[in-house]
C-alpha atoms as a PDB file:
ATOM      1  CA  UNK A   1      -1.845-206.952  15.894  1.00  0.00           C
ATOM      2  CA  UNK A   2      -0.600-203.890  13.634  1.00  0.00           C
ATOM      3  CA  UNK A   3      -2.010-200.627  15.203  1.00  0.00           C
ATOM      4  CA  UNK A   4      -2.476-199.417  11.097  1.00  0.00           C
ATOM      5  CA  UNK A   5      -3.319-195.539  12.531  1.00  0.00           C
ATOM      6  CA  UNK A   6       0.207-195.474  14.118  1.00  0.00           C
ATOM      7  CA  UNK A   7       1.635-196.707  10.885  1.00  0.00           C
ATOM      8  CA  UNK A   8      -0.630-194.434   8.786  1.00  0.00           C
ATOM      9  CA  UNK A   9       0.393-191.458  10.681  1.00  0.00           C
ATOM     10  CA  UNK A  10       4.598-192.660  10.616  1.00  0.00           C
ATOM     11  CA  UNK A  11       4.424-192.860   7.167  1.00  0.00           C
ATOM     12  CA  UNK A  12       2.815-189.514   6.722  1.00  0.00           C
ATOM     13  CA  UNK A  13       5.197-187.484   8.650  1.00  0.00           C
ATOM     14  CA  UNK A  14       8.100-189.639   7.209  1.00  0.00           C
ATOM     15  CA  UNK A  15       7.105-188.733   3.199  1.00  0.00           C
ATOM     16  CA  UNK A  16       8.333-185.370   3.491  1.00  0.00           C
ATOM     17  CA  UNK A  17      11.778-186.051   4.219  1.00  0.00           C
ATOM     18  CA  UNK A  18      12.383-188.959   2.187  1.00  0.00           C
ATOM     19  CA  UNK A  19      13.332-189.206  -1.895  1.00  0.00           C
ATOM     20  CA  UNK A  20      12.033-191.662  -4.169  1.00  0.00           C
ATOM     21  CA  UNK A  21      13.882-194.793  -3.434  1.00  0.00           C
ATOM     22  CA  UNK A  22      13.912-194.229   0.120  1.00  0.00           C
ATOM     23  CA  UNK A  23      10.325-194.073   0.453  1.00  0.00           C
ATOM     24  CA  UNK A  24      10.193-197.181  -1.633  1.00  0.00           C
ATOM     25  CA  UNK A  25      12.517-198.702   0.671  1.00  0.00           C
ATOM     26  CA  UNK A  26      10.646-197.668   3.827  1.00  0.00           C
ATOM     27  CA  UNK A  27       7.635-199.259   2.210  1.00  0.00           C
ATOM     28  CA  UNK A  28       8.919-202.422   1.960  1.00  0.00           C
ATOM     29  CA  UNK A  29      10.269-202.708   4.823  1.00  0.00           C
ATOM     30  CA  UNK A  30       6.780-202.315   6.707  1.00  0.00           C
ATOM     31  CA  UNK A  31       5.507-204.695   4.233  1.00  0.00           C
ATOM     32  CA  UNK A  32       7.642-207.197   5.259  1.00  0.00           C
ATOM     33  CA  UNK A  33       7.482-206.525   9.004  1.00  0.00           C
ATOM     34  CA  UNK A  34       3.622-206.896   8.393  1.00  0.00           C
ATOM     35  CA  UNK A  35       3.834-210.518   6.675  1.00  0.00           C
ATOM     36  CA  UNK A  36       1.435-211.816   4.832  1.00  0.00           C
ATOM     37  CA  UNK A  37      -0.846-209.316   3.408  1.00  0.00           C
ATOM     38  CA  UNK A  38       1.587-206.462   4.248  1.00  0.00           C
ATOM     39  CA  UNK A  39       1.767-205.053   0.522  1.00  0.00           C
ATOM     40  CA  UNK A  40      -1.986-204.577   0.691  1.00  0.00           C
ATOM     41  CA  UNK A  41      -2.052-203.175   4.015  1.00  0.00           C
ATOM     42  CA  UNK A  42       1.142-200.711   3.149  1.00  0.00           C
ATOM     43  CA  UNK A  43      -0.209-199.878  -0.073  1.00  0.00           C
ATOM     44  CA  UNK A  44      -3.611-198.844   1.297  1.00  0.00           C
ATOM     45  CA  UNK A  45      -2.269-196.781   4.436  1.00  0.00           C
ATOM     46  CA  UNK A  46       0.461-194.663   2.479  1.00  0.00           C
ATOM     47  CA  UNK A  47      -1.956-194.068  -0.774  1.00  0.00           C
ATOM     48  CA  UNK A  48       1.336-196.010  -2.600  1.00  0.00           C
ATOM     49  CA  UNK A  49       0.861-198.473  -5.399  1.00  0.00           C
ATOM     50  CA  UNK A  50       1.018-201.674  -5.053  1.00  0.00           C
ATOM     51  CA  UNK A  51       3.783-201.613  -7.827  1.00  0.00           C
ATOM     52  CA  UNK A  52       5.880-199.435  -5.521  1.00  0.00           C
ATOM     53  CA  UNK A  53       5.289-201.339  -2.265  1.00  0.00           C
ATOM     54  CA  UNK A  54       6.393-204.922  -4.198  1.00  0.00           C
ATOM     55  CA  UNK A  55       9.249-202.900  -5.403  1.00  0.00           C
ATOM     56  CA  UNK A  56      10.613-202.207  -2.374  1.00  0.00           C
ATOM     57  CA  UNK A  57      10.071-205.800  -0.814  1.00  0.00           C
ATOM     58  CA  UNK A  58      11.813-206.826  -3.316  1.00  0.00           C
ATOM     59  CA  UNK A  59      14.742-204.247  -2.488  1.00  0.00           C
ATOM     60  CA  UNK A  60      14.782-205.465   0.553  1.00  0.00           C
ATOM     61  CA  UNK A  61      15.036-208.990  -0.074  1.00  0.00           C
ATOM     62  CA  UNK A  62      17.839-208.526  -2.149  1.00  0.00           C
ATOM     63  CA  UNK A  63      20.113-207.073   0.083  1.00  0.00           C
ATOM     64  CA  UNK A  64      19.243-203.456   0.456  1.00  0.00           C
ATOM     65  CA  UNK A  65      20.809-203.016   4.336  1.00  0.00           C
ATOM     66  CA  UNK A  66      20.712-200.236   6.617  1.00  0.00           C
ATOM     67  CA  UNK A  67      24.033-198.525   7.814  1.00  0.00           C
ATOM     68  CA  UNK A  68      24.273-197.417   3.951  1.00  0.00           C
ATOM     69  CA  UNK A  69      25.217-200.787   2.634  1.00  0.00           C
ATOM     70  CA  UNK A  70      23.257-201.614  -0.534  1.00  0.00           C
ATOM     71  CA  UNK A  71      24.839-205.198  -0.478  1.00  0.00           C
ATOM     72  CA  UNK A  72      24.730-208.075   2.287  1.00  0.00           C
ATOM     73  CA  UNK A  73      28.023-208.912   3.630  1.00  0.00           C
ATOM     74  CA  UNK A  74      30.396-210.734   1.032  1.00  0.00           C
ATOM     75  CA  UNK A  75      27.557-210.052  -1.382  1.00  0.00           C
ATOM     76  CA  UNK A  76      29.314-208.973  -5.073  1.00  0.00           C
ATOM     77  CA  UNK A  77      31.836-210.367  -7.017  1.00  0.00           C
ATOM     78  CA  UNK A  78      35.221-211.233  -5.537  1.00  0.00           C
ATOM     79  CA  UNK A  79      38.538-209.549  -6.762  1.00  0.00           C
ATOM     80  CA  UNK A  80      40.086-211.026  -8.967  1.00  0.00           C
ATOM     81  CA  UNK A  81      43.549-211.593  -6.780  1.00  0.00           C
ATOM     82  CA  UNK A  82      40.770-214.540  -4.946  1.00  0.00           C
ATOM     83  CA  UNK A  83      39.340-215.396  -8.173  1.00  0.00           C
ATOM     84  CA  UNK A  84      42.387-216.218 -10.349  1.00  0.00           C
ATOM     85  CA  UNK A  85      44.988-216.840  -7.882  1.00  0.00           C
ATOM     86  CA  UNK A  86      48.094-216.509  -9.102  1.00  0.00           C
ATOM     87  CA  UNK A  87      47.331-213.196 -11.200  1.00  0.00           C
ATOM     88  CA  UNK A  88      49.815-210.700  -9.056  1.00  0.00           C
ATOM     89  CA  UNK A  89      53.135-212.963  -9.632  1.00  0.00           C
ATOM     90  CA  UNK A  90      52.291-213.341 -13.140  1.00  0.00           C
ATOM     91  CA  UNK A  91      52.247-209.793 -13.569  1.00  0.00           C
ATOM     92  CA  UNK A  92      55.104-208.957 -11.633  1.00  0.00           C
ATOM     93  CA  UNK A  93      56.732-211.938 -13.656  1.00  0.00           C
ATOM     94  CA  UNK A  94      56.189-209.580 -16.944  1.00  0.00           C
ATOM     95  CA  UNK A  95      57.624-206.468 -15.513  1.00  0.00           C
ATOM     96  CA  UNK A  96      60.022-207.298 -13.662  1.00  0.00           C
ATOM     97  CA  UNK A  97      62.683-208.246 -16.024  1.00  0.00           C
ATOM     98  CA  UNK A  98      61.685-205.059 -18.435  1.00  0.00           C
ATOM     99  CA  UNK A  99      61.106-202.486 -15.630  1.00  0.00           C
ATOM    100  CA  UNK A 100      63.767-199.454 -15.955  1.00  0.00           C
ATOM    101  CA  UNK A 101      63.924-196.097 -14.585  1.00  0.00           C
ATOM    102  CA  UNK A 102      65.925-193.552 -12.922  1.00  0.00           C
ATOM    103  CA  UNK A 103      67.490-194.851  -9.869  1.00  0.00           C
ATOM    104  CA  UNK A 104      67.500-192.047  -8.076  1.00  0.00           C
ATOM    105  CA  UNK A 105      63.700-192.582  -7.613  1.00  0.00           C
ATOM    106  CA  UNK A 106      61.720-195.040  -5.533  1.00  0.00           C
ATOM    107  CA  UNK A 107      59.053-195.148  -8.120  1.00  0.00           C
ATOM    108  CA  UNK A 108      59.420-197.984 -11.089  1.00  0.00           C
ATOM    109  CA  UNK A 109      57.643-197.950 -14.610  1.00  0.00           C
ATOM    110  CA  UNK A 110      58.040-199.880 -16.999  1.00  0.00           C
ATOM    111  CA  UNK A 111      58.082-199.822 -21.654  1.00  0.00           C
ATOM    112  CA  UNK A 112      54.815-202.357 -21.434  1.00  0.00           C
ATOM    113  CA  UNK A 113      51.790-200.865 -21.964  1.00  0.00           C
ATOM    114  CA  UNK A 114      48.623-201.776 -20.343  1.00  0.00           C
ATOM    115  CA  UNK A 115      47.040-203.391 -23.922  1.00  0.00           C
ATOM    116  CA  UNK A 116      50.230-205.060 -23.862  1.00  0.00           C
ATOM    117  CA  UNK A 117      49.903-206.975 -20.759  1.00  0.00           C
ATOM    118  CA  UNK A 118      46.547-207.765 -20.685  1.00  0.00           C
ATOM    119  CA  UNK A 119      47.535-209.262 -23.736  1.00  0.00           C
ATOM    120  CA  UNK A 120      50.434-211.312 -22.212  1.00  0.00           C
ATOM    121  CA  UNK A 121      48.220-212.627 -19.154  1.00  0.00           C
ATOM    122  CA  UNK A 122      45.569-213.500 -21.114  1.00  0.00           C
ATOM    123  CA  UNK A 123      48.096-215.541 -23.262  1.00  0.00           C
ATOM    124  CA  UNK A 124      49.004-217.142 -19.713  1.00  0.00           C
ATOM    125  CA  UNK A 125      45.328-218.164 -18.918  1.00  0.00           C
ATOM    126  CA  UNK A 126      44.301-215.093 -16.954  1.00  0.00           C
ATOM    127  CA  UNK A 127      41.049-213.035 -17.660  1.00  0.00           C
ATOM    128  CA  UNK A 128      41.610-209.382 -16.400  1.00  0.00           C
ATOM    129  CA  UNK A 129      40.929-205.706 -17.724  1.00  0.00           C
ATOM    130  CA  UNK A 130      43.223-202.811 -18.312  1.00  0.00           C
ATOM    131  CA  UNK A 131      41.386-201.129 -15.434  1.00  0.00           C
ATOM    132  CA  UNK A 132      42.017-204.180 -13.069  1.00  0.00           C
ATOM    133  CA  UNK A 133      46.104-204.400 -14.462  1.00  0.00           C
ATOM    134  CA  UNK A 134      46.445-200.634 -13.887  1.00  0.00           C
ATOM    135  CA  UNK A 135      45.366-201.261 -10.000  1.00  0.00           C
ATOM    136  CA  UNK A 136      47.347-204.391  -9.078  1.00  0.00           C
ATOM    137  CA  UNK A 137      50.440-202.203 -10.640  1.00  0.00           C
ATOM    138  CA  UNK A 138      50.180-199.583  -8.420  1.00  0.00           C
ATOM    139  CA  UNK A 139      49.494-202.030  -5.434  1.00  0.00           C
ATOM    140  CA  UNK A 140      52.862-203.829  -6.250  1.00  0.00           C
ATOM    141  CA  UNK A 141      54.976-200.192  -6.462  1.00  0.00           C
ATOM    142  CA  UNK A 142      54.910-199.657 -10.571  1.00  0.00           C
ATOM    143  CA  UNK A 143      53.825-196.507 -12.337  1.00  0.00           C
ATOM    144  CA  UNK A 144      53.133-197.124 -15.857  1.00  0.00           C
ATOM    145  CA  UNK A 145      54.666-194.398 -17.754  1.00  0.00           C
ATOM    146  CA  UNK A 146      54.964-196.362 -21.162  1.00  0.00           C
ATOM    147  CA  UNK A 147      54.162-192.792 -23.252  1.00  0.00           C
ATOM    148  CA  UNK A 148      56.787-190.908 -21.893  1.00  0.00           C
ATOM    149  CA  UNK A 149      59.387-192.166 -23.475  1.00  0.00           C
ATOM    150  CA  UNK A 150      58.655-194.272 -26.465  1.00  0.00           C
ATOM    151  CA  UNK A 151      60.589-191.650 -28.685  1.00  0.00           C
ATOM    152  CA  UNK A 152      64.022-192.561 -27.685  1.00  0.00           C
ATOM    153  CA  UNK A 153      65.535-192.671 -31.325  1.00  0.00           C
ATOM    154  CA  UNK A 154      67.123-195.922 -32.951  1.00  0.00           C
ATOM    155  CA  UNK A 155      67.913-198.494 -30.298  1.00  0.00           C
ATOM    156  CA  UNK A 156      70.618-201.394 -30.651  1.00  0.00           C
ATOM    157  CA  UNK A 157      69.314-204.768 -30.857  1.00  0.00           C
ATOM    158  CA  UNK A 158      70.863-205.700 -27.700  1.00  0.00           C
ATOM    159  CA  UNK A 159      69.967-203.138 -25.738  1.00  0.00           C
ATOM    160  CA  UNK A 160      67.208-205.142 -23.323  1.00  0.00           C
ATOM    161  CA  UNK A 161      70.161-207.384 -22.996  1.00  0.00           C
ATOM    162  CA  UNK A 162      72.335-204.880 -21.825  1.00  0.00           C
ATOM    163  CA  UNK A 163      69.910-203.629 -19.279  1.00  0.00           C
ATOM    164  CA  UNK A 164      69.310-206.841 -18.282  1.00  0.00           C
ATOM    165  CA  UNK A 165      72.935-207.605 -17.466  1.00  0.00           C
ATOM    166  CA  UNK A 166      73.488-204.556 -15.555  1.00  0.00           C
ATOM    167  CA  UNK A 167      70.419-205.855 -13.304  1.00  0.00           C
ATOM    168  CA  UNK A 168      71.913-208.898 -13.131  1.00  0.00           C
ATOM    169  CA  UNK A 169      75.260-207.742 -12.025  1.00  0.00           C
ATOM    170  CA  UNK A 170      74.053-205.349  -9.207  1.00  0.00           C
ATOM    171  CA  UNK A 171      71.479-207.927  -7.579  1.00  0.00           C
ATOM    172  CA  UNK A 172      75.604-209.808  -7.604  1.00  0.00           C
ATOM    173  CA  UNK A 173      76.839-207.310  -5.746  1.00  0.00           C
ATOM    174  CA  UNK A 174      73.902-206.336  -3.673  1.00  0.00           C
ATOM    175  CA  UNK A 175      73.376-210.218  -2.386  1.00  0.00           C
ATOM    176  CA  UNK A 176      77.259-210.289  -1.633  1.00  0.00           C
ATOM    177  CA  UNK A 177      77.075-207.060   0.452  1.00  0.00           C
ATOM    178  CA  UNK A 178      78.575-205.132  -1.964  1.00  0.00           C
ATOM    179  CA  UNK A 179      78.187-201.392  -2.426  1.00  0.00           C
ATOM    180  CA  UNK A 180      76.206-200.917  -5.549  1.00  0.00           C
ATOM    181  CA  UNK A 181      75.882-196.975  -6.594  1.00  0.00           C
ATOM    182  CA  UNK A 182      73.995-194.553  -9.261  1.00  0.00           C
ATOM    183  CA  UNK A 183      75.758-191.628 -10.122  1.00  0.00           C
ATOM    184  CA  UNK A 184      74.895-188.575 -12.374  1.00  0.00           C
ATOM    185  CA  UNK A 185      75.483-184.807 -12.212  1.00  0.00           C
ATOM    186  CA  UNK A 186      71.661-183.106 -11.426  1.00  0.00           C
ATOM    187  CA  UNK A 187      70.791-178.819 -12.675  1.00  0.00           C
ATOM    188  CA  UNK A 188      72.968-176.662 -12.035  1.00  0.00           C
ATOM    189  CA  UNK A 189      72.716-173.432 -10.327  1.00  0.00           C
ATOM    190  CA  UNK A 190      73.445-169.649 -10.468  1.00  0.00           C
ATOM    191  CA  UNK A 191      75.197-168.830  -6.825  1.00  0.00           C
ATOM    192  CA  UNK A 192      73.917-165.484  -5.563  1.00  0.00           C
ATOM    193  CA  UNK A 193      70.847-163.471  -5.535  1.00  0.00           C
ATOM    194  CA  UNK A 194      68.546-164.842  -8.901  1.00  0.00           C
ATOM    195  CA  UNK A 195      65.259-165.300  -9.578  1.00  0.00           C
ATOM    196  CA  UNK A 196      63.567-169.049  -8.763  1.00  0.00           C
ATOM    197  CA  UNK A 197      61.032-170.289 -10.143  1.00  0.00           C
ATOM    198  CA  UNK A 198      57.923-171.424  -7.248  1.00  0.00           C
ATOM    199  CA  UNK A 199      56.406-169.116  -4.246  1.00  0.00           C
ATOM    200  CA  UNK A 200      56.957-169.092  -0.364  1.00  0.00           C
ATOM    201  CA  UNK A 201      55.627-167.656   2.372  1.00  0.00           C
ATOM    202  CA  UNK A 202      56.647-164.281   3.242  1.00  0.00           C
ATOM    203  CA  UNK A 203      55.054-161.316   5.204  1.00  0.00           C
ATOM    204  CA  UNK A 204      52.617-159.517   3.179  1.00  0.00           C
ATOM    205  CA  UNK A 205      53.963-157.198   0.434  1.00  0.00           C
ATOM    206  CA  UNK A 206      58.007-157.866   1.738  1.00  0.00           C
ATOM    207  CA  UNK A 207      59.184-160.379  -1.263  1.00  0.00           C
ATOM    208  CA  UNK A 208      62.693-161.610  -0.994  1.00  0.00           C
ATOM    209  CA  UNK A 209      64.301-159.153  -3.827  1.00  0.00           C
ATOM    210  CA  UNK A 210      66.580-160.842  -5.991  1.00  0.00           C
ATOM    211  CA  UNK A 211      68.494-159.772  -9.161  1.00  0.00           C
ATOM    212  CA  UNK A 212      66.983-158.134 -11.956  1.00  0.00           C
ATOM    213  CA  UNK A 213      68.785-160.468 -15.094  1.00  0.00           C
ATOM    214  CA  UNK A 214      70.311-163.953 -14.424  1.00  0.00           C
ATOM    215  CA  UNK A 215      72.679-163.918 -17.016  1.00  0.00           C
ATOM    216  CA  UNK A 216      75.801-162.208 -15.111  1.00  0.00           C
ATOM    217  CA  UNK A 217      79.347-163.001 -16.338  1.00  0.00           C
ATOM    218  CA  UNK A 218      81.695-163.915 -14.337  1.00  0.00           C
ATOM    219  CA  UNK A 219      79.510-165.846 -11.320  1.00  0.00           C
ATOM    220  CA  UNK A 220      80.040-168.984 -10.749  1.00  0.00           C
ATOM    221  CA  UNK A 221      77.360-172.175 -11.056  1.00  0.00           C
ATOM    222  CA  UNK A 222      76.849-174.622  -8.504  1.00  0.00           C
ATOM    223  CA  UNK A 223      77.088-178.246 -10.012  1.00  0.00           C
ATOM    224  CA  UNK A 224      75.303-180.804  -7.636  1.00  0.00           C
ATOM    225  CA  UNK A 225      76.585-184.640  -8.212  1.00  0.00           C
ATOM    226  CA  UNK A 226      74.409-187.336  -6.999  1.00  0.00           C
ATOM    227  CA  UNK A 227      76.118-190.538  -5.546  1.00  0.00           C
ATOM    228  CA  UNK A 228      73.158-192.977  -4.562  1.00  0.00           C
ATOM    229  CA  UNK A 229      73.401-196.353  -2.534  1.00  0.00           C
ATOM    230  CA  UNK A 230      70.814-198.599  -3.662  1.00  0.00           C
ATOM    231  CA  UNK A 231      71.839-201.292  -1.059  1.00  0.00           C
ATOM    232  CA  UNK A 232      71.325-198.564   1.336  1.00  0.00           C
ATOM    233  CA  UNK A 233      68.255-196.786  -0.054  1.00  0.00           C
ATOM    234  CA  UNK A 234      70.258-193.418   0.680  1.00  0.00           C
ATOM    235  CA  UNK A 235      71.546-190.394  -1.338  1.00  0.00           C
ATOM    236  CA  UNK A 236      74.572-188.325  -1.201  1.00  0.00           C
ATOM    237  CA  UNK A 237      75.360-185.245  -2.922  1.00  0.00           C
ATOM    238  CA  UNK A 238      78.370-183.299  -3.483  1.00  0.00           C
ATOM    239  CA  UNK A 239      78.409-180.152  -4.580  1.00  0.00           C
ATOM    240  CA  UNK A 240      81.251-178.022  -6.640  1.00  0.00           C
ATOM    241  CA  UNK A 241      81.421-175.056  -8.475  1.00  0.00           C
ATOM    242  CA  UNK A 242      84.470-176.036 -10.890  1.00  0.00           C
ATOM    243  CA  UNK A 243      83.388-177.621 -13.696  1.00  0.00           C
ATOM    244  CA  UNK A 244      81.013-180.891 -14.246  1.00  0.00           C
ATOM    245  CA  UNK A 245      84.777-183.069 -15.719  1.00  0.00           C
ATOM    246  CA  UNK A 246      85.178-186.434 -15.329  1.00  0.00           C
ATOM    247  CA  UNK A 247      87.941-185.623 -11.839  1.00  0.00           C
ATOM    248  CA  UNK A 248      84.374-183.452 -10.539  1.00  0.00           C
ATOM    249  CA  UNK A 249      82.789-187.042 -11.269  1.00  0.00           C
ATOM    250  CA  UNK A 250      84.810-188.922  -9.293  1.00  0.00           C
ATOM    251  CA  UNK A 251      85.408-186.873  -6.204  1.00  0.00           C
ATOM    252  CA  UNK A 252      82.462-187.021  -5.567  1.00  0.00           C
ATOM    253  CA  UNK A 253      82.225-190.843  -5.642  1.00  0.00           C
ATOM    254  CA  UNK A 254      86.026-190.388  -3.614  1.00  0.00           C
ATOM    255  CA  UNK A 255      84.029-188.366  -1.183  1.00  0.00           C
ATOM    256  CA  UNK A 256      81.039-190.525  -0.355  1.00  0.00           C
ATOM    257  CA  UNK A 257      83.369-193.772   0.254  1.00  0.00           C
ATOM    258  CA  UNK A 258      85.370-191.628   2.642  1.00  0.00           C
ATOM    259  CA  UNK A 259      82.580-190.230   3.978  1.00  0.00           C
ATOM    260  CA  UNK A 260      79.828-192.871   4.238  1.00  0.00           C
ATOM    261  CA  UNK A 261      81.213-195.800   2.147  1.00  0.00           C
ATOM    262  CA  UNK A 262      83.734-196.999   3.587  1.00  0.00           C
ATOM    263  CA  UNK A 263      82.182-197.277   6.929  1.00  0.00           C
ATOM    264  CA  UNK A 264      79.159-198.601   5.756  1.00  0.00           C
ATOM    265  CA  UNK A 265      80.876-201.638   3.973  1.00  0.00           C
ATOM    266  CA  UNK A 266      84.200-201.870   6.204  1.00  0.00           C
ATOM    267  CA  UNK A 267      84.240-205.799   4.687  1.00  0.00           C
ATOM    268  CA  UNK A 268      83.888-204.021   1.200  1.00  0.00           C
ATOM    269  CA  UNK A 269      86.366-205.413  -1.298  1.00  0.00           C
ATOM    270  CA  UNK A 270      84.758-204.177  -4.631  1.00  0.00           C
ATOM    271  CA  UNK A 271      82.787-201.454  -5.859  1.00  0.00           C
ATOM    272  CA  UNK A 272      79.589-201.846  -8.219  1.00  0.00           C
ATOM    273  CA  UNK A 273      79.108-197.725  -9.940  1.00  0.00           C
ATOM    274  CA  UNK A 274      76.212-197.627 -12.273  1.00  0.00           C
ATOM    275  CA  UNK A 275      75.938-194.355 -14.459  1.00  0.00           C
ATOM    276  CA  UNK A 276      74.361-192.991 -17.589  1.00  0.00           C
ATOM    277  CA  UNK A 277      76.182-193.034 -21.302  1.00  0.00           C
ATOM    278  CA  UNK A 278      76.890-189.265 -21.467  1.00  0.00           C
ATOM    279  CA  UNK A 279      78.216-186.147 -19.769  1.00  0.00           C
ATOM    280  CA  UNK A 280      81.572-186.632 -17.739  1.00  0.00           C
ATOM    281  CA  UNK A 281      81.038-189.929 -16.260  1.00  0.00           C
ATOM    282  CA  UNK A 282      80.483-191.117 -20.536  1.00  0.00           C
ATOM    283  CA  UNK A 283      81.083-194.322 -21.417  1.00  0.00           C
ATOM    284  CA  UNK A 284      82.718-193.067 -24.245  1.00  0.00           C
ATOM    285  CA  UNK A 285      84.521-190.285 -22.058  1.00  0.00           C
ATOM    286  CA  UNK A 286      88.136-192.310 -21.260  1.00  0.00           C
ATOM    287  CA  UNK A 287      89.274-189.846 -18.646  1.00  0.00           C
ATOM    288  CA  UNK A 288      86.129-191.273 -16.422  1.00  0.00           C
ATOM    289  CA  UNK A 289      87.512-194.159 -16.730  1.00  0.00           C
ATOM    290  CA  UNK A 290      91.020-193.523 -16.034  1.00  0.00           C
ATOM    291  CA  UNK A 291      90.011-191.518 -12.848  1.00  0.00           C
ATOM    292  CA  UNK A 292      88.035-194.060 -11.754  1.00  0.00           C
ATOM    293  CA  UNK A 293      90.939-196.592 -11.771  1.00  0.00           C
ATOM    294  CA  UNK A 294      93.256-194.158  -9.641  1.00  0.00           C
ATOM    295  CA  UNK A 295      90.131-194.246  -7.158  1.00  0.00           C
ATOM    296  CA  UNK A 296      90.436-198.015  -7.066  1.00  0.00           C
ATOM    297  CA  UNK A 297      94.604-197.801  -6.930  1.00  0.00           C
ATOM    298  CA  UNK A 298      93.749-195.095  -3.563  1.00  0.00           C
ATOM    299  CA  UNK A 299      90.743-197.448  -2.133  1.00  0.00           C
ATOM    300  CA  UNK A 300      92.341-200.978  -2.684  1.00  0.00           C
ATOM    301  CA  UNK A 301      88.920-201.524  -4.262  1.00  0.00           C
ATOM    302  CA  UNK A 302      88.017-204.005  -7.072  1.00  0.00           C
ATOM    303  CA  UNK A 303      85.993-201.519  -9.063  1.00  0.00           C
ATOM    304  CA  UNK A 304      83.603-202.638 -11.549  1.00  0.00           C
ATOM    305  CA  UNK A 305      81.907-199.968 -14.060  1.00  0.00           C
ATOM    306  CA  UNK A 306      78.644-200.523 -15.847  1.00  0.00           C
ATOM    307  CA  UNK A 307      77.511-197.620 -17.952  1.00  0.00           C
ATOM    308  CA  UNK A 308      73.907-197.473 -19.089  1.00  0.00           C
ATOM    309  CA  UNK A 309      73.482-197.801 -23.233  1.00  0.00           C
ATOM    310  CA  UNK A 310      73.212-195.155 -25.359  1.00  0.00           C
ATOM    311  CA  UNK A 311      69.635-194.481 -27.476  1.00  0.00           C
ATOM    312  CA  UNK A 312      71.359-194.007 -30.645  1.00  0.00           C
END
């Protein structure tokens, strides 16, 4: 039997502190612990419409849960990974082969835009949105940075194809347990006291003085090289304040296998170095490669050179 001046007098001091929808809710939820003729009841003891009180059943009926879920367990549609299995590979499948990227960072992107591969999976049977490509991207490690360089001047027609062979050739080496490494020359740096751009912490009003003009003849520059082991997942830098040559180049590669290298691959009988198409490792640049070759005469290693293509 429903004691209706307990209820009455809950749902007074209740109204005060509730909004629209979870008065609504509250109704119906007294409606239905009522049964039949609850809605009546409800509606007469809380001065509610009827309207209001059938709304809120029907709230409740649907799914409307306590604990903040507005949904009944496995309620809503299921991703789409469940609902067209297969999606992920397929997408991974189209940017794999195209993905590129400094290799200095752990982050890949890749020259397909999002249009572009919604595009491709629908073309392989798969119903998706940009919105849903952009998430299953960043789940599998890709950063799609498509805009950032689409002005990269005239490119050779092969140039995919060369890309593609240097891939080829370091997964080689890399499944042989053979070093495979990056190298490039990062900013340089003025040695002394200058200005840097960026804030620390310091005690209040004690900066760290520096300098008053960064332009001072006669100082020299500190020229960081960057040897990195993608087998390894580990950097090396070396860093010189001579000049950024092609010799500067390849000490620095000579100092990581003495270093590191060579006792990290003791079985090592070749050498895999990956590098950019400009500055003093060039693939134009024949002292790079004549240095290199003295490196292989000193390390009794096969070395084998694969310079990234130029733009233009």
């Amino acid at each position: 039997m429903i004691d209706e001046q307990a209820l009455a007098d809950k749902l007074v001091v209740l109204r005060p502190h509730l909004d629209e929808r979870q008065w609504r809710l509250l109704l119906g939820a007294e409606a239905e612990a009522v049964g039949r003729g609850g809605i009546s009841l409800v509606a007469r003891l809380s001065g509610a419409s009827r309207t209001t009180v059938q709304a809120g059943v029907a709230e409740v009926r649907a799914g409307v849960l306590p604990g903040g879920r507005v949904r009944a367990v496995g309620a809503g549609r299921r991703p789409v990974e469940e609902a067209q299995p297969g999606i992920e590979q397929a997408l991974d499948g189209l940017v794999s082969p195209e993905t590129r990227g400094d290799p200095m960072s752990p982050l890949r992107w890749t020259t397909k835009s999002l249009s572009q591969l919604v595009k491709a999976l629908y073309g392989l049977g798969f119903r998706v949105s940009k919105k849903t490509v952009s998430r299953l991207l960043k789940q599998a490690g890709y950063r799609l940075q498509a805009t950032f360089k689409t002005k990269e001047g005239a490119q050779h027609p092969d140039r995919d194809a060369q890309f593609g062979h240097i891939n080829d050739t370091a997964a080689r080496f890399l499944a042989a347990g053979d070093p495979v490494v990056s190298m490039d020359a990062k900013k340089k740096e003025l040695v002394g006291e200058y200005a840097a751009r960026g804030r620390e912490w310091q005690p209040g009003g004690r900066p760290v003085e520096v300098n008053g003009h960064d332009f001072p003849a006669g100082v020299p520059k500190a020229i960081p090289y960057g040897v990195y082991d993608i087998g390894a997942d580990a950097g090396f830098v070396s860093v010189g304040v001579d000049h950024d040559t092609a010799p500067f180049a390849v000490n620095a590669l000579r100092t990581w296998w003495q270093r590191i290298g060579s006792l990290r691959y003791p079985q090592a009988r070749r050498l895999l170095v990956t590098a950019d198409g400009g500055g003093s490792n060039g693939s134009r640049l024949r002292a790079w490669k004549v240095e290199l070759g003295r490196l292989a005469t000193e390390t009794s290693l096969s070395g084998c050179l694969c310079n990234h293509p130029l733009s233009s």
